[in-house]
PDB file of N, CA and C in Angstrom:
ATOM      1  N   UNK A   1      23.038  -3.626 -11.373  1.00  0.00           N
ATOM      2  CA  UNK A   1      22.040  -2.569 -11.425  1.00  0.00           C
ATOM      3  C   UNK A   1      21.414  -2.501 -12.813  1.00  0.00           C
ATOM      4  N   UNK A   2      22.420  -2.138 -13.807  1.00  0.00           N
ATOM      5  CA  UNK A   2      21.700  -2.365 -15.553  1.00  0.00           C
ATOM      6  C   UNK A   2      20.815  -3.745 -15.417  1.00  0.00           C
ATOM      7  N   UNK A   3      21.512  -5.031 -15.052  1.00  0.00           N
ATOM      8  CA  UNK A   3      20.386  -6.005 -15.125  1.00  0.00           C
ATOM      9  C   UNK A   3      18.641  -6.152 -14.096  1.00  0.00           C
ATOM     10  N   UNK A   4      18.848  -5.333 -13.440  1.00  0.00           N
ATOM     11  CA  UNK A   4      17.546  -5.121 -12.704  1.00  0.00           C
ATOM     12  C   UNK A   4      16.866  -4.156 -13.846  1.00  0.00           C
ATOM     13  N   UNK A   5      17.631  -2.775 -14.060  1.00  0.00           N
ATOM     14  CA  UNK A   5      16.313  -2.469 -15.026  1.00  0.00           C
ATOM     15  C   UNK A   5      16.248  -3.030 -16.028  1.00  0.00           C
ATOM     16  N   UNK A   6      16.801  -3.954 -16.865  1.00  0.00           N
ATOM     17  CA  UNK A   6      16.691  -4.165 -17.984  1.00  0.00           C
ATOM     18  C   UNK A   6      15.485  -5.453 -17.447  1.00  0.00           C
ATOM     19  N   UNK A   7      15.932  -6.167 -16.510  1.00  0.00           N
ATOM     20  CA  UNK A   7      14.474  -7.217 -16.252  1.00  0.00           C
ATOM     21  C   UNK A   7      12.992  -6.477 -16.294  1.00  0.00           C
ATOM     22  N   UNK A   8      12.989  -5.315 -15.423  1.00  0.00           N
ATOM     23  CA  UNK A   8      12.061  -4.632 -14.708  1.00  0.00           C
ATOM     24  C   UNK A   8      11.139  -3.931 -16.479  1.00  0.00           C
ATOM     25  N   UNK A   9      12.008  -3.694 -17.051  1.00  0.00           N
ATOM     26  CA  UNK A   9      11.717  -2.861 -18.504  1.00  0.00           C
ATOM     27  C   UNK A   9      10.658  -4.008 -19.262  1.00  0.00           C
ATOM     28  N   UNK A  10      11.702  -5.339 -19.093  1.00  0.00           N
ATOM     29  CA  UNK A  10      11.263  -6.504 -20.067  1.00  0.00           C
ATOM     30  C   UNK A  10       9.764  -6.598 -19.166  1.00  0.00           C
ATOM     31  N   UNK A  11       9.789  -6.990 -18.043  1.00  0.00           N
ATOM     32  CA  UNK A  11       8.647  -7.303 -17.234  1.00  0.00           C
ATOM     33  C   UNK A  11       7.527  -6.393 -17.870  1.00  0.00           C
ATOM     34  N   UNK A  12       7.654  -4.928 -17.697  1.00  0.00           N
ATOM     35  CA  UNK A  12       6.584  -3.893 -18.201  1.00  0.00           C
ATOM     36  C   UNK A  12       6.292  -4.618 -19.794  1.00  0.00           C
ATOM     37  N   UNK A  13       6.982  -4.721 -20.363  1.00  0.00           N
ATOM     38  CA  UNK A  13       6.486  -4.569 -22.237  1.00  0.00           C
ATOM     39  C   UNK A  13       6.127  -6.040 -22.178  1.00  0.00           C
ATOM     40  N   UNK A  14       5.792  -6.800 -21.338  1.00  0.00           N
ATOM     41  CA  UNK A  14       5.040  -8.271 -21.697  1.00  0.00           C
ATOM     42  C   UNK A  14       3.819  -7.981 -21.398  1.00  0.00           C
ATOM     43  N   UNK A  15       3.261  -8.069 -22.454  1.00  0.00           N
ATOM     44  CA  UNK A  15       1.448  -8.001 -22.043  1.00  0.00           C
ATOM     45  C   UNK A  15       0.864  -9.208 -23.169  1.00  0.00           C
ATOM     46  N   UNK A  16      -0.442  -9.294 -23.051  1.00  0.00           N
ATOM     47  CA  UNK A  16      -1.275 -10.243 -23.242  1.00  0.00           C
ATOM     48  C   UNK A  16      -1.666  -9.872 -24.571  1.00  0.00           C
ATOM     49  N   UNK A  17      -1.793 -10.629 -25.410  1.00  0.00           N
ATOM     50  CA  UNK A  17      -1.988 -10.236 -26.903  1.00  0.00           C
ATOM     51  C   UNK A  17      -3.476 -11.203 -27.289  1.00  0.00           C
ATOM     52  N   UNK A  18      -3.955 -10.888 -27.975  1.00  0.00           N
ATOM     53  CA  UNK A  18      -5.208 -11.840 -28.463  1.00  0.00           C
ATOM     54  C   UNK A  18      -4.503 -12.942 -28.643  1.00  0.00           C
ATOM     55  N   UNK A  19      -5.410 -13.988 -28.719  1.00  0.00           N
ATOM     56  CA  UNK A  19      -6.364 -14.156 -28.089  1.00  0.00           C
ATOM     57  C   UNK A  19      -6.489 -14.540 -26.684  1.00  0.00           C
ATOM     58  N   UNK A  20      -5.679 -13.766 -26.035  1.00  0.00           N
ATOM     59  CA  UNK A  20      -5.686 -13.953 -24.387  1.00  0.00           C
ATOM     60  C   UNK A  20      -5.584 -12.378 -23.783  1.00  0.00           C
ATOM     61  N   UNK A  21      -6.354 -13.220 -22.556  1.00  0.00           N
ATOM     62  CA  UNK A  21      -6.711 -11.649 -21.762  1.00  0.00           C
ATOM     63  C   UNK A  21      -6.179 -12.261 -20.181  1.00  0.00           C
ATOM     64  N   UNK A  22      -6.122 -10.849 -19.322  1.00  0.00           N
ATOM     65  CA  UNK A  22      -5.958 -10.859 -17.974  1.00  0.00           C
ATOM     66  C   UNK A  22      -7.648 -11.463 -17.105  1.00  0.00           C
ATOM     67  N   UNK A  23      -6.739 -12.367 -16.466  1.00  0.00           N
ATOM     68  CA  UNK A  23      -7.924 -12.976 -15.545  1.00  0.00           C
ATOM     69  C   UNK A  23      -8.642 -12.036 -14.447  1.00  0.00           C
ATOM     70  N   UNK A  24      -9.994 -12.366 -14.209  1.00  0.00           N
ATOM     71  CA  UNK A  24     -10.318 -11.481 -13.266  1.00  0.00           C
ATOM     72  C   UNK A  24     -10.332 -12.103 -11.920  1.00  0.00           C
ATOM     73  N   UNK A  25      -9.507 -12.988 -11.658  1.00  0.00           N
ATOM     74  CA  UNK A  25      -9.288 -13.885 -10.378  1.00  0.00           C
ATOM     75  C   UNK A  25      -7.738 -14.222 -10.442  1.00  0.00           C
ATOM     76  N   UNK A  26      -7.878 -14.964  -8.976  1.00  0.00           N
ATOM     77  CA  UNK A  26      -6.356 -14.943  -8.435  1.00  0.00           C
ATOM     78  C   UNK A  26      -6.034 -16.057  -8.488  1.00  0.00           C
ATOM     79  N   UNK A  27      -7.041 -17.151  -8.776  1.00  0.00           N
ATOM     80  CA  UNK A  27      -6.673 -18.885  -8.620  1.00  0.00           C
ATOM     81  C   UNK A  27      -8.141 -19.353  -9.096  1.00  0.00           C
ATOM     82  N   UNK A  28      -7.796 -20.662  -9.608  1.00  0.00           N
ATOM     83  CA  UNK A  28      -9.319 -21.516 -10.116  1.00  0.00           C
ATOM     84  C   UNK A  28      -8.785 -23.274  -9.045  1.00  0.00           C
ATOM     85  N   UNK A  29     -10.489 -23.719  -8.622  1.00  0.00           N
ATOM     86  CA  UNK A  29     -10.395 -24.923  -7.799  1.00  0.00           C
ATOM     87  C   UNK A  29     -11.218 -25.488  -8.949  1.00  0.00           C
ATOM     88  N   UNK A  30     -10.799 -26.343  -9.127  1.00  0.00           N
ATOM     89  CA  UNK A  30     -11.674 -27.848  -9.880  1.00  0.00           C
ATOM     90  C   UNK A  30     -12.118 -29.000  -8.905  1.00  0.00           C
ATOM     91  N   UNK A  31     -13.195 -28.933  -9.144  1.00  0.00           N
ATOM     92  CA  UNK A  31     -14.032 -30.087  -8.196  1.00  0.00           C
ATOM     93  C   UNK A  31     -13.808 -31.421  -9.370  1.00  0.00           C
ATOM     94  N   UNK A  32     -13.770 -32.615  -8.966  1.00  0.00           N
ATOM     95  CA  UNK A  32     -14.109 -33.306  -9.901  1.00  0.00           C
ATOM     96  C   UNK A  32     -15.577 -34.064 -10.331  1.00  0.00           C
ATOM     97  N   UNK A  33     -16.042 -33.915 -11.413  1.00  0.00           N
ATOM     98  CA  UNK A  33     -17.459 -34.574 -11.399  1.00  0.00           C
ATOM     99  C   UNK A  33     -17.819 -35.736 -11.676  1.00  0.00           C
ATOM    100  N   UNK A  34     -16.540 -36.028 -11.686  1.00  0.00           N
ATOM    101  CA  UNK A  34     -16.582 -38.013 -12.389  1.00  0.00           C
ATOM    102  C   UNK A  34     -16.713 -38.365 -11.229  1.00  0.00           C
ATOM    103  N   UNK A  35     -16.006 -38.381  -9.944  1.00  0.00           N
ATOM    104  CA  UNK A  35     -15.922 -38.805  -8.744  1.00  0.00           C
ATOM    105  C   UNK A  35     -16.899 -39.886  -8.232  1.00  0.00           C
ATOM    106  N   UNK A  36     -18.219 -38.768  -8.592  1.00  0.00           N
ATOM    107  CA  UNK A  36     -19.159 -39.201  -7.922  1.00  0.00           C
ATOM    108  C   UNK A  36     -20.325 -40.262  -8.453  1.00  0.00           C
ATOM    109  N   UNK A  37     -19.716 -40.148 -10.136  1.00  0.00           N
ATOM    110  CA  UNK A  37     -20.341 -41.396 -10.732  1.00  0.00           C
ATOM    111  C   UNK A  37     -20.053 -42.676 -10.729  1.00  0.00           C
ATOM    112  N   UNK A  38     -18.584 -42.673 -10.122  1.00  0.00           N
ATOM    113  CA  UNK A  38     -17.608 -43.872 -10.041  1.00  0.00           C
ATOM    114  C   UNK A  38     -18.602 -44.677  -8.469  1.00  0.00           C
ATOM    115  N   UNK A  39     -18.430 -46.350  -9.065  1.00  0.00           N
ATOM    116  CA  UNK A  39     -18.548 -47.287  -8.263  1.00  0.00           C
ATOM    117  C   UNK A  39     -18.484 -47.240  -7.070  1.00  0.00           C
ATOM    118  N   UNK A  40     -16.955 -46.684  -6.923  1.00  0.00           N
ATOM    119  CA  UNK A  40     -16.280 -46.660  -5.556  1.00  0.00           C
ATOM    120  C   UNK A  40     -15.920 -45.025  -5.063  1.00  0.00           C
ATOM    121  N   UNK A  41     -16.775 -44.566  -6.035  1.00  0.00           N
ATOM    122  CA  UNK A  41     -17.243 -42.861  -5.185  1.00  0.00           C
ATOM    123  C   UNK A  41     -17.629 -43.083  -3.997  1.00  0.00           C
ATOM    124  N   UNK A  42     -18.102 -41.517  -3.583  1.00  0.00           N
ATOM    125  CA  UNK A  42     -18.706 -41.144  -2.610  1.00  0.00           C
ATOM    126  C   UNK A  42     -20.053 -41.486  -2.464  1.00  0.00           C
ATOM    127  N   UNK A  43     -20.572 -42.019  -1.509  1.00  0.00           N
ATOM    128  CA  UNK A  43     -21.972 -42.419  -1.137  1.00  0.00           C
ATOM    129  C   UNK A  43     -23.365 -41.320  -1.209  1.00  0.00           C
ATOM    130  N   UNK A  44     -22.710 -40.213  -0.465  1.00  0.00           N
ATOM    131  CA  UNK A  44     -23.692 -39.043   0.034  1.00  0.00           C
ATOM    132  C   UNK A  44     -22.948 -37.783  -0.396  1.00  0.00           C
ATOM    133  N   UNK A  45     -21.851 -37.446  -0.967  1.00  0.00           N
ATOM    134  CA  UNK A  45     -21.121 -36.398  -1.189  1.00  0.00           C
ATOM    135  C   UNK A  45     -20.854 -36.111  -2.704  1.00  0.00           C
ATOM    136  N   UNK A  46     -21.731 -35.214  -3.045  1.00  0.00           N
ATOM    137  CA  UNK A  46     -21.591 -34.506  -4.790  1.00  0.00           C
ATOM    138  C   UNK A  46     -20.572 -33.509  -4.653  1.00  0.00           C
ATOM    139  N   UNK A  47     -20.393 -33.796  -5.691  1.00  0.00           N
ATOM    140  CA  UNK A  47     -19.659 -31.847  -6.678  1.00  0.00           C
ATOM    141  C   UNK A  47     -20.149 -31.170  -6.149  1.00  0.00           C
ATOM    142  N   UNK A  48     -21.603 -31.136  -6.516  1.00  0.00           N
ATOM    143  CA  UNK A  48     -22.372 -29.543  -6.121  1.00  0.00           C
ATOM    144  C   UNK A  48     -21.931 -29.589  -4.878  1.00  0.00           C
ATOM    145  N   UNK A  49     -22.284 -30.384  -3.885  1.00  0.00           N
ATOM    146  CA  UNK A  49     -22.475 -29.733  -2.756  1.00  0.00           C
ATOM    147  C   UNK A  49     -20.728 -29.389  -1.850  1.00  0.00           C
ATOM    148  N   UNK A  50     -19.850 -30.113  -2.930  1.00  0.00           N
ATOM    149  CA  UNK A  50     -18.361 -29.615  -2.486  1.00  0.00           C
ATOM    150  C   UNK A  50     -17.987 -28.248  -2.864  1.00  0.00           C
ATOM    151  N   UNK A  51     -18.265 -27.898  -4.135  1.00  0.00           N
ATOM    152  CA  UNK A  51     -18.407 -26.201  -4.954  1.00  0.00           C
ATOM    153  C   UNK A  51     -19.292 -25.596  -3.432  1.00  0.00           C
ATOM    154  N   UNK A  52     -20.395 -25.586  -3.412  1.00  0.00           N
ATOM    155  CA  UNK A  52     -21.272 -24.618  -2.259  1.00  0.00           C
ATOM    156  C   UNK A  52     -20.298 -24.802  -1.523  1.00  0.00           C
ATOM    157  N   UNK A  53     -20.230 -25.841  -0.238  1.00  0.00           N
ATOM    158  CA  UNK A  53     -19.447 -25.644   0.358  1.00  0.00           C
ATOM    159  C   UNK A  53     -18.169 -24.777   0.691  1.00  0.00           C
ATOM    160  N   UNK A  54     -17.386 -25.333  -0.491  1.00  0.00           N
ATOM    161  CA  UNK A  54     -16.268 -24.368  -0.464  1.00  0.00           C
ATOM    162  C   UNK A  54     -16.712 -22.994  -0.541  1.00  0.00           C
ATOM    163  N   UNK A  55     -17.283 -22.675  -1.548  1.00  0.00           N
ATOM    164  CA  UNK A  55     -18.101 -21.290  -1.345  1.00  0.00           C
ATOM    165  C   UNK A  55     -18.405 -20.491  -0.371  1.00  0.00           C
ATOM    166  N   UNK A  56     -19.097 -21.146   0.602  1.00  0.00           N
ATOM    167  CA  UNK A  56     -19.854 -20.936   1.850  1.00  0.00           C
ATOM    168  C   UNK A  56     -18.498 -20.579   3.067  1.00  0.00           C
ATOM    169  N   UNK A  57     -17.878 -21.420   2.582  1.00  0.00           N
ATOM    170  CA  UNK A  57     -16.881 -21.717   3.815  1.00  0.00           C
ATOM    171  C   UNK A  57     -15.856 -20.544   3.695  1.00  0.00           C
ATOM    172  N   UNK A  58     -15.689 -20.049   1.971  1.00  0.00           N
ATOM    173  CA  UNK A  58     -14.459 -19.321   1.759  1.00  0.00           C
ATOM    174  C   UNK A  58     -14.571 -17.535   2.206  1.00  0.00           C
ATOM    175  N   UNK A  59     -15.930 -17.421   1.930  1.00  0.00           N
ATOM    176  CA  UNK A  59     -16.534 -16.308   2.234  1.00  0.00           C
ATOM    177  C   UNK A  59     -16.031 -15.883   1.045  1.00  0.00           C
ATOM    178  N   UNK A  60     -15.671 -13.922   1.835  1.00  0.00           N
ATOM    179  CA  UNK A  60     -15.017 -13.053   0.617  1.00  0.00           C
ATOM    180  C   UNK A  60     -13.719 -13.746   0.331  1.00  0.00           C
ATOM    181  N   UNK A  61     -13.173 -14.614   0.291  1.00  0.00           N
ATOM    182  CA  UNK A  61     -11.851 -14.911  -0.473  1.00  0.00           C
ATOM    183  C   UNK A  61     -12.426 -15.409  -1.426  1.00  0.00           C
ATOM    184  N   UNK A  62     -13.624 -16.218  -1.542  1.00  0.00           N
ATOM    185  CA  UNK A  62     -13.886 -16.755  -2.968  1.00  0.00           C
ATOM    186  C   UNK A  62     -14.017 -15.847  -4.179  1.00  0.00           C
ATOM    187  N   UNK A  63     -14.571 -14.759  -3.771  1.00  0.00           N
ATOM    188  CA  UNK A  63     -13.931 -13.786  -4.965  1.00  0.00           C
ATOM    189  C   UNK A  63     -12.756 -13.617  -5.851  1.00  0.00           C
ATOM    190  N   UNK A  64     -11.994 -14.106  -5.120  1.00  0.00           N
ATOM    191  CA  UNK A  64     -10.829 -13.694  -5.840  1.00  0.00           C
ATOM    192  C   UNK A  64     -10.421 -15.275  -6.049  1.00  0.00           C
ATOM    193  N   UNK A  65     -11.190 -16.620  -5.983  1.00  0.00           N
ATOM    194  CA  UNK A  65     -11.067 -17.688  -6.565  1.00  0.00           C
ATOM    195  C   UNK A  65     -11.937 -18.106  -7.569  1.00  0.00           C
ATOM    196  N   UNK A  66     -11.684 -18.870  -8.599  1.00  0.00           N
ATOM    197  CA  UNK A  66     -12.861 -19.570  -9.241  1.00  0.00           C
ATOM    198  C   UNK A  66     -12.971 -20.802  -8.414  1.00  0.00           C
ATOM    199  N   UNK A  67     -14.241 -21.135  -8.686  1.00  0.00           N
ATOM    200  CA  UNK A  67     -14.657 -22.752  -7.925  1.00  0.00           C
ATOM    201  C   UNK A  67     -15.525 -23.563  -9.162  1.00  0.00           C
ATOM    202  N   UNK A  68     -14.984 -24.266  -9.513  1.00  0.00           N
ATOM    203  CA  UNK A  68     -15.919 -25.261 -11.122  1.00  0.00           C
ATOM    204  C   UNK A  68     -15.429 -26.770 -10.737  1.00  0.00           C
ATOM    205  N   UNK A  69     -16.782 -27.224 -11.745  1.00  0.00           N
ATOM    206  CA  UNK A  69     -17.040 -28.606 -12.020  1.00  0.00           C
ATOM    207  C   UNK A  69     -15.895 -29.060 -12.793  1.00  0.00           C
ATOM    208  N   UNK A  70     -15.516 -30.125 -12.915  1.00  0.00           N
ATOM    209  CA  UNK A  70     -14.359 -30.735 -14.243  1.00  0.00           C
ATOM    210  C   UNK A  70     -14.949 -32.113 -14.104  1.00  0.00           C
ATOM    211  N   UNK A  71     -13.928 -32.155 -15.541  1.00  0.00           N
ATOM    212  CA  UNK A  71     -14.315 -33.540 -15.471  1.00  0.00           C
ATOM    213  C   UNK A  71     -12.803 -34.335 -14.855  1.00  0.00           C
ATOM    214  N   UNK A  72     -12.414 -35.529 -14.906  1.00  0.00           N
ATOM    215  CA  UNK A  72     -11.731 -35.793 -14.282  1.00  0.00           C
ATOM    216  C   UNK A  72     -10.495 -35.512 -14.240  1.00  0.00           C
ATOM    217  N   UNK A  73      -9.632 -35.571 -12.795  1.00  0.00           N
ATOM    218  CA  UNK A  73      -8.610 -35.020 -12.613  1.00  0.00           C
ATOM    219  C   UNK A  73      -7.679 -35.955 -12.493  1.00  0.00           C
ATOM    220  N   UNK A  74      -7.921 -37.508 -12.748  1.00  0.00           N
ATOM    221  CA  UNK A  74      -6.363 -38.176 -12.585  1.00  0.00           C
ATOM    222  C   UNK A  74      -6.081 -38.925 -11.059  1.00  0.00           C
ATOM    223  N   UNK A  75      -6.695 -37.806 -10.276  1.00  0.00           N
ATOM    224  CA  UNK A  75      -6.725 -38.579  -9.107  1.00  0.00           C
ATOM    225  C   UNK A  75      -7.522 -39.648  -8.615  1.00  0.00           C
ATOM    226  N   UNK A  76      -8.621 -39.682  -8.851  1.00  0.00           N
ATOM    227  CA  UNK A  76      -9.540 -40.807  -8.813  1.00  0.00           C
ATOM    228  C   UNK A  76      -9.525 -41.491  -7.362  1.00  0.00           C
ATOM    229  N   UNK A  77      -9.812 -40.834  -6.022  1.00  0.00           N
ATOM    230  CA  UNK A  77      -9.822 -41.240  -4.891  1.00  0.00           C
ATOM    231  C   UNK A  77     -11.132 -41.987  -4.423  1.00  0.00           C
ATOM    232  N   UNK A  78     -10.712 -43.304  -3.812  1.00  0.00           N
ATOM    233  CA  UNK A  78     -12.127 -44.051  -3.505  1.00  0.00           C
ATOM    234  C   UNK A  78     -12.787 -43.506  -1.894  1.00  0.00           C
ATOM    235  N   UNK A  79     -14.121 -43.122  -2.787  1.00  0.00           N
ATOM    236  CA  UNK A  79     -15.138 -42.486  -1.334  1.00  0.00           C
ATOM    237  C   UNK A  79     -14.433 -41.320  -1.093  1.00  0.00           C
ATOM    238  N   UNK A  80     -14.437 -40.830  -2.364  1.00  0.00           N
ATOM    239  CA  UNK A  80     -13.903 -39.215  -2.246  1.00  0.00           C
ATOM    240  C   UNK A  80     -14.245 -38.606  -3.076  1.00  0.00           C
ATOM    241  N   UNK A  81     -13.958 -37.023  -3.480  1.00  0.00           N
ATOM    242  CA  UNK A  81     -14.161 -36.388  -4.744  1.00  0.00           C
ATOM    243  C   UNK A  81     -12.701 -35.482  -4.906  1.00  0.00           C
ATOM    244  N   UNK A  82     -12.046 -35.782  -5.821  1.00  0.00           N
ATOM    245  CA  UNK A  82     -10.944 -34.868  -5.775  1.00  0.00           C
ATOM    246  C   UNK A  82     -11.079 -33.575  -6.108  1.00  0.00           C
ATOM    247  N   UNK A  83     -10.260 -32.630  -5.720  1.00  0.00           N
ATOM    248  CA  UNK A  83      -9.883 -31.182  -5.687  1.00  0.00           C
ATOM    249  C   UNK A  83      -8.817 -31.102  -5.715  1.00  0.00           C
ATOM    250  N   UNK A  84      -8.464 -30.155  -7.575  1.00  0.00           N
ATOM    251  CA  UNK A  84      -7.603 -29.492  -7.825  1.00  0.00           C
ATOM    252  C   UNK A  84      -7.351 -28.048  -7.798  1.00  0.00           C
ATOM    253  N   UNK A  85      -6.820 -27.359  -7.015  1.00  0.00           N
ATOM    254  CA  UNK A  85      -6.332 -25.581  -7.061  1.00  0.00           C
ATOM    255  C   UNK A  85      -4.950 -25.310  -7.538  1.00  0.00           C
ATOM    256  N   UNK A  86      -5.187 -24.612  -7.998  1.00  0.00           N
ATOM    257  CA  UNK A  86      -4.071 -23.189  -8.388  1.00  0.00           C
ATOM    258  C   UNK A  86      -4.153 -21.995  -8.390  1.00  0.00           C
ATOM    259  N   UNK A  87      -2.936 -21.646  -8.200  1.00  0.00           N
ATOM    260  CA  UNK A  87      -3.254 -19.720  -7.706  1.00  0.00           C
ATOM    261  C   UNK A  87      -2.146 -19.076  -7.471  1.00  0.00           C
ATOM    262  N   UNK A  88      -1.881 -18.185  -7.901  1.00  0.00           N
ATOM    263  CA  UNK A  88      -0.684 -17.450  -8.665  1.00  0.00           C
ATOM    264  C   UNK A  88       0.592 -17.090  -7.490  1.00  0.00           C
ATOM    265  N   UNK A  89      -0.289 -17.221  -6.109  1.00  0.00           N
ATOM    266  CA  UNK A  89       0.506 -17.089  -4.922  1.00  0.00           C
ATOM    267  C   UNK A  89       0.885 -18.421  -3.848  1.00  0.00           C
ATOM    268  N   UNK A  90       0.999 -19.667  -4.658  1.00  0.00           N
ATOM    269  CA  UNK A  90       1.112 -20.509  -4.333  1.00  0.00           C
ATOM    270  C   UNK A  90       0.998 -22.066  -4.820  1.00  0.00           C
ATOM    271  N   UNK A  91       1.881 -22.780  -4.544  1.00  0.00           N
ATOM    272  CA  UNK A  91       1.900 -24.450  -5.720  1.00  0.00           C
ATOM    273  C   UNK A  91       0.834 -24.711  -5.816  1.00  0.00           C
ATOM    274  N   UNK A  92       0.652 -25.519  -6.657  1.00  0.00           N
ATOM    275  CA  UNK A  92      -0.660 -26.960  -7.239  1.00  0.00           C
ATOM    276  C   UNK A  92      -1.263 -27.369  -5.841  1.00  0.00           C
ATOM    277  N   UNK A  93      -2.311 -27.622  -5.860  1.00  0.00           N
ATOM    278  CA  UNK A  93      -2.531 -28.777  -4.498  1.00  0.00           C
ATOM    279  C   UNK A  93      -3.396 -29.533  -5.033  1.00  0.00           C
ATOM    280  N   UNK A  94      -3.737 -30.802  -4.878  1.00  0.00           N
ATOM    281  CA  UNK A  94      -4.364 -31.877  -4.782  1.00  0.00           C
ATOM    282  C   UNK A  94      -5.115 -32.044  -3.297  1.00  0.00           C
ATOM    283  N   UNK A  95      -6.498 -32.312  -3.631  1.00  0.00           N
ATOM    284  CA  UNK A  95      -6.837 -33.220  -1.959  1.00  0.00           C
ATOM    285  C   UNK A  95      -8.197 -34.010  -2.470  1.00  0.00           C
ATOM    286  N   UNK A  96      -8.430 -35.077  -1.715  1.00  0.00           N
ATOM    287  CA  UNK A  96      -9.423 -35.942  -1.701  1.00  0.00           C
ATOM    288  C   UNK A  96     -10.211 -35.520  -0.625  1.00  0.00           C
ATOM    289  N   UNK A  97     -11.611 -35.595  -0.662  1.00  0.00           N
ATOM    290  CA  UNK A  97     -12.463 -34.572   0.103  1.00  0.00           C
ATOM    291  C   UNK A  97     -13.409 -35.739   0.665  1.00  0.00           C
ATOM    292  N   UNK A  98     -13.487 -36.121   1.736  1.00  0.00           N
ATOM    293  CA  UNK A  98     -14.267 -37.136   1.983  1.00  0.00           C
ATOM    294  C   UNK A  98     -15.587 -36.309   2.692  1.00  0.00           C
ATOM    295  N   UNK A  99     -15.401 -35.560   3.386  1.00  0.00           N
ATOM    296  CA  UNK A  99     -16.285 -35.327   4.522  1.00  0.00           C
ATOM    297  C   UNK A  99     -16.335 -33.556   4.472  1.00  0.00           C
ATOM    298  N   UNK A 100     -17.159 -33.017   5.494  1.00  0.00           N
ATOM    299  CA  UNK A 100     -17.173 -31.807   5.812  1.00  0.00           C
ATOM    300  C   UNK A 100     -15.861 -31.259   6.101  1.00  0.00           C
ATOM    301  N   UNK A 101     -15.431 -32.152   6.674  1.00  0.00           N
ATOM    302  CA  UNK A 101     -13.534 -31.477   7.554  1.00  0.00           C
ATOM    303  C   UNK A 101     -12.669 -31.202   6.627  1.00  0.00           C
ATOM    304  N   UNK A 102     -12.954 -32.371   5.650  1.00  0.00           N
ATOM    305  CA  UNK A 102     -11.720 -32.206   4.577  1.00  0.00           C
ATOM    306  C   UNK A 102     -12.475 -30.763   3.711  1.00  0.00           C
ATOM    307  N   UNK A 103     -13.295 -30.407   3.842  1.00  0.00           N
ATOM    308  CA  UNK A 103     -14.012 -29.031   2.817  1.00  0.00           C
ATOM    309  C   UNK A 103     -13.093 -27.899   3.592  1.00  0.00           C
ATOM    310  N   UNK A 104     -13.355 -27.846   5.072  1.00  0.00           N
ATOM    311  CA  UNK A 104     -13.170 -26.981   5.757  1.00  0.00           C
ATOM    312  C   UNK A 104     -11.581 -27.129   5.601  1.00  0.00           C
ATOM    313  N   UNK A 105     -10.680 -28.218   5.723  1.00  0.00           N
ATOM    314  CA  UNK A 105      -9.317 -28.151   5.803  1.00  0.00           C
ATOM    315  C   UNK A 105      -8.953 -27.526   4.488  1.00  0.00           C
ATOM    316  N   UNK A 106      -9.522 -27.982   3.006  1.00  0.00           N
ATOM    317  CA  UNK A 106      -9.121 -27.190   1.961  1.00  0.00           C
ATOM    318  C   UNK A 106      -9.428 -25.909   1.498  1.00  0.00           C
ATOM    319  N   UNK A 107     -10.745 -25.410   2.477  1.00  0.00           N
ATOM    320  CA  UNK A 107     -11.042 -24.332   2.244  1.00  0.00           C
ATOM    321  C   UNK A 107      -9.622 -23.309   3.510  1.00  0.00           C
ATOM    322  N   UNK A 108      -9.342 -23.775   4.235  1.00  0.00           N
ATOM    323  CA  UNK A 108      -8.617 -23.087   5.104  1.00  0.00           C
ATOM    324  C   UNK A 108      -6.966 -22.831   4.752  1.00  0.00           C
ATOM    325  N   UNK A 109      -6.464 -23.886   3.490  1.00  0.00           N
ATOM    326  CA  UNK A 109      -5.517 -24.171   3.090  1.00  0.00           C
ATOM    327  C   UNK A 109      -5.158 -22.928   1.749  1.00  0.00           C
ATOM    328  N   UNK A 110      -6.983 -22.578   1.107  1.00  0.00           N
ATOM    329  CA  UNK A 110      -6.611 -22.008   0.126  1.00  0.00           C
ATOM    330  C   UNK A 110      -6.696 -20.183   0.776  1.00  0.00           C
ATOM    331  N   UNK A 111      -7.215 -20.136   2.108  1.00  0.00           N
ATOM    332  CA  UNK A 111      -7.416 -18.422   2.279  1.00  0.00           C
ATOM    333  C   UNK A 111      -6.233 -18.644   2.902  1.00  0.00           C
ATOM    334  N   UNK A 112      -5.373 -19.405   3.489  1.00  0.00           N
ATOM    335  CA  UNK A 112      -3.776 -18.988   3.425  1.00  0.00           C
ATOM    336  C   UNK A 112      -2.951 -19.896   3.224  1.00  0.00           C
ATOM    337  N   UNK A 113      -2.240 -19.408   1.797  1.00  0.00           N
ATOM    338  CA  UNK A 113      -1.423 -20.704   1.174  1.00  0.00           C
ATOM    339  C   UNK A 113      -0.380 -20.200   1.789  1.00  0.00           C
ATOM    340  N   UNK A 114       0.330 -20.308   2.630  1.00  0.00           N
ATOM    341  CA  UNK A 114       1.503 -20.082   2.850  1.00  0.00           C
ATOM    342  C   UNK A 114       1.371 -21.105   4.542  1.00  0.00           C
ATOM    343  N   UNK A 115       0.523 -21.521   4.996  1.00  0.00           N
ATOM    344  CA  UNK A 115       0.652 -22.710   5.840  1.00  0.00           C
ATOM    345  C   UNK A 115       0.886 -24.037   4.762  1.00  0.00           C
TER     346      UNK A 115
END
């Protein structure tokens, strides 16, 4: 019992000190933008139009996500664009985005991380 409040106490008195602040979102997605300059990129499929997408697709959950450009993520998938997320209610994910389906599968993955 003492060690629950003494966690619960510590938990309260941790706060954010300059130069860092509380985020106003719940998770950030990184599109990658190298993807699409690469050789063995995607033919017809940009960044931009993977960011909208996801956007479009996420509705009001994107609020409470960021969605940005990066530069590369490591993954480097051929005839793809990778996507990196994180978000405070759920692991890392990685996915290679070839098509509309794969937008819709990662957009469906991030309004419930717990599938």
């Amino acid at each position: 019992m003492m060690k629950e409040k003494e966690a619960a106490s510590s938990a309260e008195k941790v706060s954010l000190h300059p130069p860092f602040e509380k985020a106003k979102f719940d998770g950030l997605v990184l599109v990658c933008g190298e993807c699409q300059k690469r050789s063995s990129g995607p033919s017809k499929l940009t960044a931009k139009d993977v960011r909208r997408e996801l956007k479009s697709t996420l509705g009001k959950e994107r609020f409470r996500l960021r969605i940005a450009q990066s530069s590369c993520l490591g993954l480097c998938p051929k005839k793809s664009i990778a996507v990196a997320a994180a978000a405070s209610n759920a692991p890392p994910m990685l996915a290679s985005v070839r098509d509309d389906a794969d937008i819709a599968a990662v957009a469906a993955r991030l309004s419930n991380p717990s599938s």
